[in-house]
PDB file of N, CA and C in Angstrom:
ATOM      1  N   UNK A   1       2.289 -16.062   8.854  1.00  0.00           N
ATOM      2  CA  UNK A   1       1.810 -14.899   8.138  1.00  0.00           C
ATOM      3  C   UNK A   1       2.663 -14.707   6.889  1.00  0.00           C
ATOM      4  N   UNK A   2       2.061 -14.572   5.737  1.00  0.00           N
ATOM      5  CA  UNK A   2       2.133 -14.269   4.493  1.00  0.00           C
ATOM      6  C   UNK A   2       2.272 -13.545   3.722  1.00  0.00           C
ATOM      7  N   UNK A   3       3.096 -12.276   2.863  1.00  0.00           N
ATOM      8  CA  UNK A   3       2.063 -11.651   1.694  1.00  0.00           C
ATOM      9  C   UNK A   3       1.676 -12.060   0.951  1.00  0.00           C
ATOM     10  N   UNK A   4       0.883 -12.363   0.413  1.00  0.00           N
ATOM     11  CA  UNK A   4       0.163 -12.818  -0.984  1.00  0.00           C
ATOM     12  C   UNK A   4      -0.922 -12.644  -1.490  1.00  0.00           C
ATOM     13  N   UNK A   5      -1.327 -12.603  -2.994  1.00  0.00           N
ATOM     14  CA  UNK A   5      -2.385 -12.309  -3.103  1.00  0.00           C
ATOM     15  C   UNK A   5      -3.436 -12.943  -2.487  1.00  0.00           C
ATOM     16  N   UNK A   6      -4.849 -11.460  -2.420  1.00  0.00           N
ATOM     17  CA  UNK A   6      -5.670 -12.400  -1.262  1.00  0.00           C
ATOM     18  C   UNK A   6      -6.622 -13.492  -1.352  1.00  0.00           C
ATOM     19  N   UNK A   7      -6.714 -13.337  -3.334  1.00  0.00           N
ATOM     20  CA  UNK A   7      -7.903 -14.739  -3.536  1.00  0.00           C
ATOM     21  C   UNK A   7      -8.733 -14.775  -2.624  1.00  0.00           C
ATOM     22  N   UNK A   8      -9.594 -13.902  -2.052  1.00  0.00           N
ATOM     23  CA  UNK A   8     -10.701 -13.992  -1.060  1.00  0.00           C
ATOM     24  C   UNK A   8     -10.681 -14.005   0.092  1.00  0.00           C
ATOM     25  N   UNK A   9      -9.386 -14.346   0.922  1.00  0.00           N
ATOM     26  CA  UNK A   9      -9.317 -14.338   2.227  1.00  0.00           C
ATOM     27  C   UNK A   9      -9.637 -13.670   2.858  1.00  0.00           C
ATOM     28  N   UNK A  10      -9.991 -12.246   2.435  1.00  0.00           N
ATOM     29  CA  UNK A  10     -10.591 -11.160   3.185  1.00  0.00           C
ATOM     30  C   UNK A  10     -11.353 -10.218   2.395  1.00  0.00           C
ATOM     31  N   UNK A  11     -12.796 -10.485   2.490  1.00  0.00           N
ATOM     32  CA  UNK A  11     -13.540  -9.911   1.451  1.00  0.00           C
ATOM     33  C   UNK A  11     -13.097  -8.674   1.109  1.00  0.00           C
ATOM     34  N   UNK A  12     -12.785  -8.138   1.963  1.00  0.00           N
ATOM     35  CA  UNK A  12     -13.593  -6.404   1.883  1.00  0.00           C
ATOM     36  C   UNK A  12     -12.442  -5.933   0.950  1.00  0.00           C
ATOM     37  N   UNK A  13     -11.299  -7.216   0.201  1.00  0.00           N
ATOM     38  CA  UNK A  13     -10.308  -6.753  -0.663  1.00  0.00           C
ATOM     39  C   UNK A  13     -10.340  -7.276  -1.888  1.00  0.00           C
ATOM     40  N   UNK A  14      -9.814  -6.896  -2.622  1.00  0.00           N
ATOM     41  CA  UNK A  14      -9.893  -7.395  -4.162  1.00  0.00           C
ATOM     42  C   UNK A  14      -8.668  -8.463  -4.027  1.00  0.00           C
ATOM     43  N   UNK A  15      -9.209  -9.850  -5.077  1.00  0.00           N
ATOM     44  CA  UNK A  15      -8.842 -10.852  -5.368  1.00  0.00           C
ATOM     45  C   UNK A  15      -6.729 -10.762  -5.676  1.00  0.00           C
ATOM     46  N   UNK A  16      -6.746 -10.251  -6.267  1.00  0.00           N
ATOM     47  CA  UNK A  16      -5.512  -9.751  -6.648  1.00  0.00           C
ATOM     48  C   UNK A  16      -4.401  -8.461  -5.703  1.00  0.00           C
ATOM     49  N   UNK A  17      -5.261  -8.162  -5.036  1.00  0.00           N
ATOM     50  CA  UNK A  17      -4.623  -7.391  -3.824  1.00  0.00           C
ATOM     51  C   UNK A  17      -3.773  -8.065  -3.084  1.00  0.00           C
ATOM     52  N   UNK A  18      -2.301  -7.777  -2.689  1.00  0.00           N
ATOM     53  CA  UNK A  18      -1.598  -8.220  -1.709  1.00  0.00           C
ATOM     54  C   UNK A  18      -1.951  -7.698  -0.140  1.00  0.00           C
ATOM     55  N   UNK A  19      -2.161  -8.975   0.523  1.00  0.00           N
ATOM     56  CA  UNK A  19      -2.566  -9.245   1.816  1.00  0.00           C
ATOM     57  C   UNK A  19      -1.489  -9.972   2.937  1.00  0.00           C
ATOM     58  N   UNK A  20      -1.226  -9.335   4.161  1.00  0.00           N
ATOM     59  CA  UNK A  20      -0.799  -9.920   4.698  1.00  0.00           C
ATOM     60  C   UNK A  20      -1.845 -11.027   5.836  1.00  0.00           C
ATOM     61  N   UNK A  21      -1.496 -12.310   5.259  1.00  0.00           N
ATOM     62  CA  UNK A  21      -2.514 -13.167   6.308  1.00  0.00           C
ATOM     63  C   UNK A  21      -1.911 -14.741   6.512  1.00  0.00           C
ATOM     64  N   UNK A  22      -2.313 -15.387   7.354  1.00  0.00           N
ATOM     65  CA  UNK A  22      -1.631 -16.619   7.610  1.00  0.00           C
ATOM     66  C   UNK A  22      -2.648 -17.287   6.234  1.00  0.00           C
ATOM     67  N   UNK A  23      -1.408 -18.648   5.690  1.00  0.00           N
ATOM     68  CA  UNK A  23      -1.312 -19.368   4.960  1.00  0.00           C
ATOM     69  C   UNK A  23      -1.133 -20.714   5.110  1.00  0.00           C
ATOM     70  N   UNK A  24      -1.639 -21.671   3.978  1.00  0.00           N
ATOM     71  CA  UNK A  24      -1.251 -22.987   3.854  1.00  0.00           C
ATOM     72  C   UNK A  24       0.133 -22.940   3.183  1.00  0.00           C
ATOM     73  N   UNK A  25       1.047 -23.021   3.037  1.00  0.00           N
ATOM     74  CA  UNK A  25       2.591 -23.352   2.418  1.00  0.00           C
ATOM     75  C   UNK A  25       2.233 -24.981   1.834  1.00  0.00           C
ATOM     76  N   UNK A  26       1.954 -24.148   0.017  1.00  0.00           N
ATOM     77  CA  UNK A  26       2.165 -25.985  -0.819  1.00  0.00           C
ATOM     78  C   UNK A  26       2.900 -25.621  -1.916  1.00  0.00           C
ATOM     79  N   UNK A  27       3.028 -26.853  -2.471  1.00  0.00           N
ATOM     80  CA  UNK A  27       4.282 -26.482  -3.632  1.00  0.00           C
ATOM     81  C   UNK A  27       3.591 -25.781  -4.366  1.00  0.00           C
ATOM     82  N   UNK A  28       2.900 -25.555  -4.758  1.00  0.00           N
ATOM     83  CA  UNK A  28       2.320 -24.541  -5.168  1.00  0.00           C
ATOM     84  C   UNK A  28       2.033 -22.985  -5.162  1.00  0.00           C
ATOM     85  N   UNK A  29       3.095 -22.586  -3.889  1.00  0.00           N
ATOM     86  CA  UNK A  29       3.036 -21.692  -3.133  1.00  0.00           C
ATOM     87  C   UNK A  29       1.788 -21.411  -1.660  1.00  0.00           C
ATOM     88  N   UNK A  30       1.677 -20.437  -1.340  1.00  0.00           N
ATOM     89  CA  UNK A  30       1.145 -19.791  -0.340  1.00  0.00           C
ATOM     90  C   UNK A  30      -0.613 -19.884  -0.916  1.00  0.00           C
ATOM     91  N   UNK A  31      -1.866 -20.593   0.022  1.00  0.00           N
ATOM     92  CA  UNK A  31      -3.051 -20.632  -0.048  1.00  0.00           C
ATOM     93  C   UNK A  31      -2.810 -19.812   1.337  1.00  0.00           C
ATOM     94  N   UNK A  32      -3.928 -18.753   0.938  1.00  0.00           N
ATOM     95  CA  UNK A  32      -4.225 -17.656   1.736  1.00  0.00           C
ATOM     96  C   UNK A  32      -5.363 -19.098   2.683  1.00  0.00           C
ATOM     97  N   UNK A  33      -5.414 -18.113   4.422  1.00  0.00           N
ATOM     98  CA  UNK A  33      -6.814 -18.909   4.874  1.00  0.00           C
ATOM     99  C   UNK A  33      -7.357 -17.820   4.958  1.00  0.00           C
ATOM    100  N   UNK A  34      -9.258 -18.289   4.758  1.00  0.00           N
ATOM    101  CA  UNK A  34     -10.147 -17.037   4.433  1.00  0.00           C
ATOM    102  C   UNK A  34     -10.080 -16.687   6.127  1.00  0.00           C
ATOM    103  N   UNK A  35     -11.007 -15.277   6.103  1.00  0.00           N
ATOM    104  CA  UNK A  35     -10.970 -15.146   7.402  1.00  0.00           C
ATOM    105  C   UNK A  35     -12.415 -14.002   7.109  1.00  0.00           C
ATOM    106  N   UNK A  36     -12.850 -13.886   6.070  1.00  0.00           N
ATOM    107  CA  UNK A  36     -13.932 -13.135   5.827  1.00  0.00           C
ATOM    108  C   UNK A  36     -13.755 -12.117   5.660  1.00  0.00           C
ATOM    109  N   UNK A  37     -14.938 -10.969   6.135  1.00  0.00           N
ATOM    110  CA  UNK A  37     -14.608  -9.833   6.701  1.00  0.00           C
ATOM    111  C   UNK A  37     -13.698  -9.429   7.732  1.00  0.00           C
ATOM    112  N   UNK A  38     -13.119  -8.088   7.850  1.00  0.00           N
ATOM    113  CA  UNK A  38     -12.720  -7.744   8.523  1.00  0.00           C
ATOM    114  C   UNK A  38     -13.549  -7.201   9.652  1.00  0.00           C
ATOM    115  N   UNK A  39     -13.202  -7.232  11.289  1.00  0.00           N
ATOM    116  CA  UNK A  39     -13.599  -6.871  11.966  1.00  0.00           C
ATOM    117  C   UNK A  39     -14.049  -5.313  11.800  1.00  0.00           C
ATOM    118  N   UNK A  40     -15.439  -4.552  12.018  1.00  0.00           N
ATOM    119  CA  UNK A  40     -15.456  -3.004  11.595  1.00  0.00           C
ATOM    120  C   UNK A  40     -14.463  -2.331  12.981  1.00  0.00           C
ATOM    121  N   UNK A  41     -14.085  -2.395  13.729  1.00  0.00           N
ATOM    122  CA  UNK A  41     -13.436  -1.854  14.652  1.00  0.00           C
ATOM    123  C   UNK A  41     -11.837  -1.634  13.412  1.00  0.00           C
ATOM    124  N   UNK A  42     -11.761  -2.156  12.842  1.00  0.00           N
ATOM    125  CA  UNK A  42     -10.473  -2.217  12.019  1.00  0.00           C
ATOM    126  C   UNK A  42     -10.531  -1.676  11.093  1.00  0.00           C
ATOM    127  N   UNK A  43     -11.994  -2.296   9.704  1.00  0.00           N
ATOM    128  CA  UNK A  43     -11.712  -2.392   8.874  1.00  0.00           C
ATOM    129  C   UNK A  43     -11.335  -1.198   7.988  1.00  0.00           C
ATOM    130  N   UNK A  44     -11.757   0.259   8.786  1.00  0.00           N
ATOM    131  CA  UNK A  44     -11.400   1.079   8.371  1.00  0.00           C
ATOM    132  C   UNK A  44      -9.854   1.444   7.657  1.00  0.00           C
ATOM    133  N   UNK A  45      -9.391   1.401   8.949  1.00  0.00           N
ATOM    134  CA  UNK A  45      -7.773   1.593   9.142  1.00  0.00           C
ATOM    135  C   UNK A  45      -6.806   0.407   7.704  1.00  0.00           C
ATOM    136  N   UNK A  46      -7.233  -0.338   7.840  1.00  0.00           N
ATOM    137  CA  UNK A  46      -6.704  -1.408   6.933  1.00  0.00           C
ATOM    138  C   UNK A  46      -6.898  -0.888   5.766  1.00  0.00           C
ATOM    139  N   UNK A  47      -8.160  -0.333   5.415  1.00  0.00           N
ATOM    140  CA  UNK A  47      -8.628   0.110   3.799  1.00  0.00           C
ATOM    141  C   UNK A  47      -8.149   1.315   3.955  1.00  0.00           C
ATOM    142  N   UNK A  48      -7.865   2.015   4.580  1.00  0.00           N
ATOM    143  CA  UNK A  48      -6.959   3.604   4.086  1.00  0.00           C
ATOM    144  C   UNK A  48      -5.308   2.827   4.054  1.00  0.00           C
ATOM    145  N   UNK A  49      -5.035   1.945   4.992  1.00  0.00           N
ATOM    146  CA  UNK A  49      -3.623   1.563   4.476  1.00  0.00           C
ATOM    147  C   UNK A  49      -3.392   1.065   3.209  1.00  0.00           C
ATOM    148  N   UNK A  50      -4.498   0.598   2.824  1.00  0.00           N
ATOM    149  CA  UNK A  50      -4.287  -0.150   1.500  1.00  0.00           C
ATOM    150  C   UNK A  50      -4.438   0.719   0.403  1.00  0.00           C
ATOM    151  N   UNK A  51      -5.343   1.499   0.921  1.00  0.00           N
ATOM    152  CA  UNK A  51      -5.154   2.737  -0.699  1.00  0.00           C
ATOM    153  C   UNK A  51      -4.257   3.852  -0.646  1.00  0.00           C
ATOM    154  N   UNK A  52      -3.282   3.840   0.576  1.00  0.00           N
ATOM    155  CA  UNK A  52      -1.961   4.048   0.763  1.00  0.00           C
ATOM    156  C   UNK A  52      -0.973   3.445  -0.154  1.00  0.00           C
ATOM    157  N   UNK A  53      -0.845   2.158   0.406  1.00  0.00           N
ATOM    158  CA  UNK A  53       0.201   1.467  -0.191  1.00  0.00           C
ATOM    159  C   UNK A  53       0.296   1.493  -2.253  1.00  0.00           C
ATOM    160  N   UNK A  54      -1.478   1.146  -2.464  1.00  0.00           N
ATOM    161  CA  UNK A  54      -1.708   0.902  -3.776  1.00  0.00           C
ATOM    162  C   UNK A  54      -1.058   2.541  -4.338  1.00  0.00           C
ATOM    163  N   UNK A  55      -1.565   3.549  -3.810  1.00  0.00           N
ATOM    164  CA  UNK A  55      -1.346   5.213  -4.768  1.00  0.00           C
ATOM    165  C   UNK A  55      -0.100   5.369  -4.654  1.00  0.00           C
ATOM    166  N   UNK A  56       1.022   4.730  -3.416  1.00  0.00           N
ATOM    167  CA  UNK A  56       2.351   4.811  -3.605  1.00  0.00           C
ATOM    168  C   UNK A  56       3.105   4.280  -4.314  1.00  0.00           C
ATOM    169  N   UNK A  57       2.160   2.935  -4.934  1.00  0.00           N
ATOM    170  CA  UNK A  57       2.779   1.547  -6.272  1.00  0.00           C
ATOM    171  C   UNK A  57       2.672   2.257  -7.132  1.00  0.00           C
ATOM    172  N   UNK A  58       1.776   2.868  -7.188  1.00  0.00           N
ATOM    173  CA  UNK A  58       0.719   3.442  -8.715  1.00  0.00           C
ATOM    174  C   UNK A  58       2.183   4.968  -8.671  1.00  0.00           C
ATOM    175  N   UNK A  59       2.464   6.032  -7.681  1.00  0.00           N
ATOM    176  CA  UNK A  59       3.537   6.596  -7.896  1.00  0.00           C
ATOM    177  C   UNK A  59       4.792   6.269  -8.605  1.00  0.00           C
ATOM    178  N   UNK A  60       4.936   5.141  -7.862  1.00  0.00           N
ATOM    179  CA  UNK A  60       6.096   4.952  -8.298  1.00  0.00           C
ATOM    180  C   UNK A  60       6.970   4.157  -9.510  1.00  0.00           C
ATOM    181  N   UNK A  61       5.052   3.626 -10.070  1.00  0.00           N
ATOM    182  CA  UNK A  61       5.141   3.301 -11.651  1.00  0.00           C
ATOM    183  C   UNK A  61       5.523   3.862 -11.773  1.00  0.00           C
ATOM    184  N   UNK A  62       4.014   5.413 -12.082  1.00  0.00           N
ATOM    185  CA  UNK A  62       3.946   6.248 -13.245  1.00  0.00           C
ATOM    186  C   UNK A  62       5.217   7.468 -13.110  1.00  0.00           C
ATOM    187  N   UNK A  63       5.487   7.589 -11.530  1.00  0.00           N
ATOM    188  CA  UNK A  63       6.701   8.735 -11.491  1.00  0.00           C
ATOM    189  C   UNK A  63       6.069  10.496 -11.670  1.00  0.00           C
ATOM    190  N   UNK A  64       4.931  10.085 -11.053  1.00  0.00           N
ATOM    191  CA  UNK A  64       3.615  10.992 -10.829  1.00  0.00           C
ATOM    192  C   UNK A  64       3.933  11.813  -9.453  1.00  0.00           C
ATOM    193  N   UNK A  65       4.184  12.797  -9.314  1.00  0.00           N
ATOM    194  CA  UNK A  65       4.415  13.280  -7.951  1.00  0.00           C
ATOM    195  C   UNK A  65       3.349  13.785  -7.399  1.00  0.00           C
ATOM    196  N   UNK A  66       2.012  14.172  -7.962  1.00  0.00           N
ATOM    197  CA  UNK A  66       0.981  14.496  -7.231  1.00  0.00           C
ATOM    198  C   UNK A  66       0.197  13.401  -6.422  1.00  0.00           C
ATOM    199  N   UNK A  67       0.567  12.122  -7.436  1.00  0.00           N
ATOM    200  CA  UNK A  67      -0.205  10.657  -7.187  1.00  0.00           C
ATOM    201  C   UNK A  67       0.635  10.381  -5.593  1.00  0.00           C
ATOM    202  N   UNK A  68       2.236  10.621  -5.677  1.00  0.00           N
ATOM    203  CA  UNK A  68       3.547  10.059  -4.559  1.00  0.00           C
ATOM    204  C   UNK A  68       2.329  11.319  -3.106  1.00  0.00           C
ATOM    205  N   UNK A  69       2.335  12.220  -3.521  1.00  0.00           N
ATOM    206  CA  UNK A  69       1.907  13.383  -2.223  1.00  0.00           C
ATOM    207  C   UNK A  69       0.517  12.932  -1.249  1.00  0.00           C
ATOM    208  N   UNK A  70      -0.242  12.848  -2.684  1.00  0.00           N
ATOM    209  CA  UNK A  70      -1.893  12.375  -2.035  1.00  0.00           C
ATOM    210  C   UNK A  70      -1.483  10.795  -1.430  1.00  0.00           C
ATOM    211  N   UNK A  71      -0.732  10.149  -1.597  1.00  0.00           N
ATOM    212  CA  UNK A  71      -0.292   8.937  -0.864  1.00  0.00           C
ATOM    213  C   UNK A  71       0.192   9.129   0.972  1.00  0.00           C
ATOM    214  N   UNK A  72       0.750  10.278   0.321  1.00  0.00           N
ATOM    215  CA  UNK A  72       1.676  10.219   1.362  1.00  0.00           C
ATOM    216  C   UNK A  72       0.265  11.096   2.741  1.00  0.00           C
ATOM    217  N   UNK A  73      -0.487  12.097   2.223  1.00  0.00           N
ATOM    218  CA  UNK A  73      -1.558  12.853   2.394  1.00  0.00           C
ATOM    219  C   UNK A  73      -2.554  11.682   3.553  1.00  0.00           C
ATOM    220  N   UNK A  74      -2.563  11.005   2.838  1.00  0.00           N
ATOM    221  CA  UNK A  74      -3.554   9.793   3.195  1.00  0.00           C
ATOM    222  C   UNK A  74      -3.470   8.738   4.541  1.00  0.00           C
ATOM    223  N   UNK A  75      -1.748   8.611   4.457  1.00  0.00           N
ATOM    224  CA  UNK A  75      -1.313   7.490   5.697  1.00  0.00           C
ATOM    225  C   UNK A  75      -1.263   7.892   6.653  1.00  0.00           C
ATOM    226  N   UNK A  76      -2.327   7.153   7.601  1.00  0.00           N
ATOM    227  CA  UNK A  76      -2.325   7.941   8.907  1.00  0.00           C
ATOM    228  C   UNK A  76      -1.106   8.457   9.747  1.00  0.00           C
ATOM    229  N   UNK A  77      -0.511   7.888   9.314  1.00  0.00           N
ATOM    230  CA  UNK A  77       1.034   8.213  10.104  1.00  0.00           C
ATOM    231  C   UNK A  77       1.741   9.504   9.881  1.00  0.00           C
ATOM    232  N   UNK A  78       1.499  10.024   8.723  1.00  0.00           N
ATOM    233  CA  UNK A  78       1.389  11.481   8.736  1.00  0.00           C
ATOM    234  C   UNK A  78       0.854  12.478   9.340  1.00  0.00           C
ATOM    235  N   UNK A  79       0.988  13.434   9.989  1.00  0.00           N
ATOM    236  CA  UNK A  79       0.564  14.911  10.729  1.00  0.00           C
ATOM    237  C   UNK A  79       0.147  15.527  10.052  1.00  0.00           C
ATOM    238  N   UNK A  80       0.456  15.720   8.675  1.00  0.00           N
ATOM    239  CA  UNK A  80      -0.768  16.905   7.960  1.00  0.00           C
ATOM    240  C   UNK A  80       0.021  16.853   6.663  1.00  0.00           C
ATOM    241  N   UNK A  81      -0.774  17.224   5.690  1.00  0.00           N
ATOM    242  CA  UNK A  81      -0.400  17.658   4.548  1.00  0.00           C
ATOM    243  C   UNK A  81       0.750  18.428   3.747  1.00  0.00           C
ATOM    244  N   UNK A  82       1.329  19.299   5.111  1.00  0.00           N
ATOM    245  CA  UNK A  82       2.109  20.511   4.948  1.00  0.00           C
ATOM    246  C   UNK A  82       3.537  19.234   5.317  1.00  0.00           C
ATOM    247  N   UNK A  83       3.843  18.253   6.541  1.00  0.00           N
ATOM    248  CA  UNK A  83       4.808  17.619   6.444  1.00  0.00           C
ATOM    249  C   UNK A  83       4.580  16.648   5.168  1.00  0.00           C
ATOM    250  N   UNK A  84       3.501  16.230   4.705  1.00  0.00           N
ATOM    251  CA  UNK A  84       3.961  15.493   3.323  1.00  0.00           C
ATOM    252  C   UNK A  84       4.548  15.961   2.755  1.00  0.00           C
ATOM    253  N   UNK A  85       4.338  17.322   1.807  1.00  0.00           N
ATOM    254  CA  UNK A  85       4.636  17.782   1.069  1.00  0.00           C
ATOM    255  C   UNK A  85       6.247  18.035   1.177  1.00  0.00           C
ATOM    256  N   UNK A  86       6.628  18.318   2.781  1.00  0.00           N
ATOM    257  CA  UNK A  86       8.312  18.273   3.251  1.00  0.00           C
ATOM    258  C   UNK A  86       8.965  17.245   3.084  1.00  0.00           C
ATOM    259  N   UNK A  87       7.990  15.774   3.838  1.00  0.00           N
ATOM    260  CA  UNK A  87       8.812  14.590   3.732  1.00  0.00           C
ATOM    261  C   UNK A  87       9.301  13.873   2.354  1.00  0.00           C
ATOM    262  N   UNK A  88       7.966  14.407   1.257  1.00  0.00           N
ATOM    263  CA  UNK A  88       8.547  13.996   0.131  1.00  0.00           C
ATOM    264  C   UNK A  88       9.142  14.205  -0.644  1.00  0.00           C
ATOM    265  N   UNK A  89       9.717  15.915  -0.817  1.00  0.00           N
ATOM    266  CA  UNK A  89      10.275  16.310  -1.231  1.00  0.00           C
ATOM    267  C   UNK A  89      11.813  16.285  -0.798  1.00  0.00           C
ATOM    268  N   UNK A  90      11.898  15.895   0.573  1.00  0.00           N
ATOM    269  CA  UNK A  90      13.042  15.391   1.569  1.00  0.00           C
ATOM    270  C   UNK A  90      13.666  13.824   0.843  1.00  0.00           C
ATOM    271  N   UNK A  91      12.445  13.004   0.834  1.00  0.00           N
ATOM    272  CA  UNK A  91      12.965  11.616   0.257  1.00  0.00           C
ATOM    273  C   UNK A  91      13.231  11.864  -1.213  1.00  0.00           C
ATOM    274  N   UNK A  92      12.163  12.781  -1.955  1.00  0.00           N
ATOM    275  CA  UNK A  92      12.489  12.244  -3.459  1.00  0.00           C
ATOM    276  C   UNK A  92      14.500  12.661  -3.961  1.00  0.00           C
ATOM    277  N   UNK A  93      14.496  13.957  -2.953  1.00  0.00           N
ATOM    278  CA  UNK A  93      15.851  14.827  -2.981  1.00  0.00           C
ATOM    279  C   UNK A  93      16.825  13.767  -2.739  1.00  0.00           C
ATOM    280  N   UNK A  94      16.850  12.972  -1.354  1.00  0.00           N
ATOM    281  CA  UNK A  94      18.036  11.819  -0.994  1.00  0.00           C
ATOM    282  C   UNK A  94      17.875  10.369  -1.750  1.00  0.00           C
ATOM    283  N   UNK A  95      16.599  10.431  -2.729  1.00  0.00           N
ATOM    284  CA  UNK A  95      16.655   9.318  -3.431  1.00  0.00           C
ATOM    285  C   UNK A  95      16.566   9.034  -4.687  1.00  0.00           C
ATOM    286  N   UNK A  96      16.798  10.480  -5.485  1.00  0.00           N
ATOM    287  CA  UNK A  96      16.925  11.088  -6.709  1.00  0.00           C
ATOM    288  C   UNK A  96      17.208  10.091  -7.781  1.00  0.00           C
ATOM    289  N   UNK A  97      18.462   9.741  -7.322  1.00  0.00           N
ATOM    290  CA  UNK A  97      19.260   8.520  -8.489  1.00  0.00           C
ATOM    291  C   UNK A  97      18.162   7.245  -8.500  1.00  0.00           C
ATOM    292  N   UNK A  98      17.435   6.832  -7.488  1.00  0.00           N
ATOM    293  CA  UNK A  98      16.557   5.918  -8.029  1.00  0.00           C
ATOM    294  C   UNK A  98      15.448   6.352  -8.283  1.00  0.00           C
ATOM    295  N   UNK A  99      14.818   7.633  -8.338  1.00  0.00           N
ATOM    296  CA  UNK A  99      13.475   7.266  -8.874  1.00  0.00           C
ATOM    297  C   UNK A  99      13.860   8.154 -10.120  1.00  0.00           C
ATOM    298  N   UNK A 100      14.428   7.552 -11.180  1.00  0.00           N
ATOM    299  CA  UNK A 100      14.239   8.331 -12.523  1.00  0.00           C
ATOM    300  C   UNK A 100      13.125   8.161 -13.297  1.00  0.00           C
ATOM    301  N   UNK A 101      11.854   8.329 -13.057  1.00  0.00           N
ATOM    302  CA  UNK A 101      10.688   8.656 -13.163  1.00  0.00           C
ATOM    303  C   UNK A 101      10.235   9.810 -12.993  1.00  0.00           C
ATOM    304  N   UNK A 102      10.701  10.256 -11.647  1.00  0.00           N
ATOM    305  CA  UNK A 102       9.421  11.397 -11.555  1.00  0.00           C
ATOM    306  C   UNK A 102      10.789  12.393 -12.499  1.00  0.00           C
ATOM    307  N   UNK A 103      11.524  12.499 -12.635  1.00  0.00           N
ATOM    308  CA  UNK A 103      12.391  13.456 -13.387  1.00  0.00           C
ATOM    309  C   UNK A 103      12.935  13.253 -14.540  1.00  0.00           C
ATOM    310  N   UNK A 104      11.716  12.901 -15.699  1.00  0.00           N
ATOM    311  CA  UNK A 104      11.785  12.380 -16.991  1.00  0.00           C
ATOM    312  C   UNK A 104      11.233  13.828 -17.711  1.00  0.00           C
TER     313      UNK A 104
END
């Protein structure tokens, strides 16, 4: 198993999306193997993780804190809205010195 972009290995994602999936290893790097669609018992869960992960990249470009919240809003692993809004204001506080973005 791999990250890499997915070049098709799994439709239901864009070409350029990082995917975790087993690979060919050539000097060339990592050839994703296709695997199609995703199973629908899944494919849900996978596509809210992924527009998780992407709105937390896209945060932590732009240094956007509404973009960092609705991320955080989104991952199922969160309890509600009201602990986002705690947890992130918890992390951005203990991790201040690196994100000099959102405090430009």
């Amino acid at each position: 198993m791999v990250n890499t972009l997915n070049k098709g290995a799994i439709i239901d994602f864009k070409d350029d999306e990082v995917v975790e999936v087993s690979c060919i290893i050539t000097k060339e790097g990592p050839r994703p193997i296709s695997i199609g669609h995703l199973p629908v018992e899944i494919s849900g869960l996978v596509r809210n993780i992924k527009s998780f992960e992407l709105l937390a990249a896209k945060a932590a470009v732009t240094g956007d804190y509404k973009t960092a919240y609705t991320a955080l809003c989104i991952n199922p692993l969160t309890p509600s809205d009201d602990k986002a809004k705690v947890i992130l204001d918890e992390l951005m506080e203990a991790h201040k010195e690196y994100l000099p973005k959102f405090y430009v």
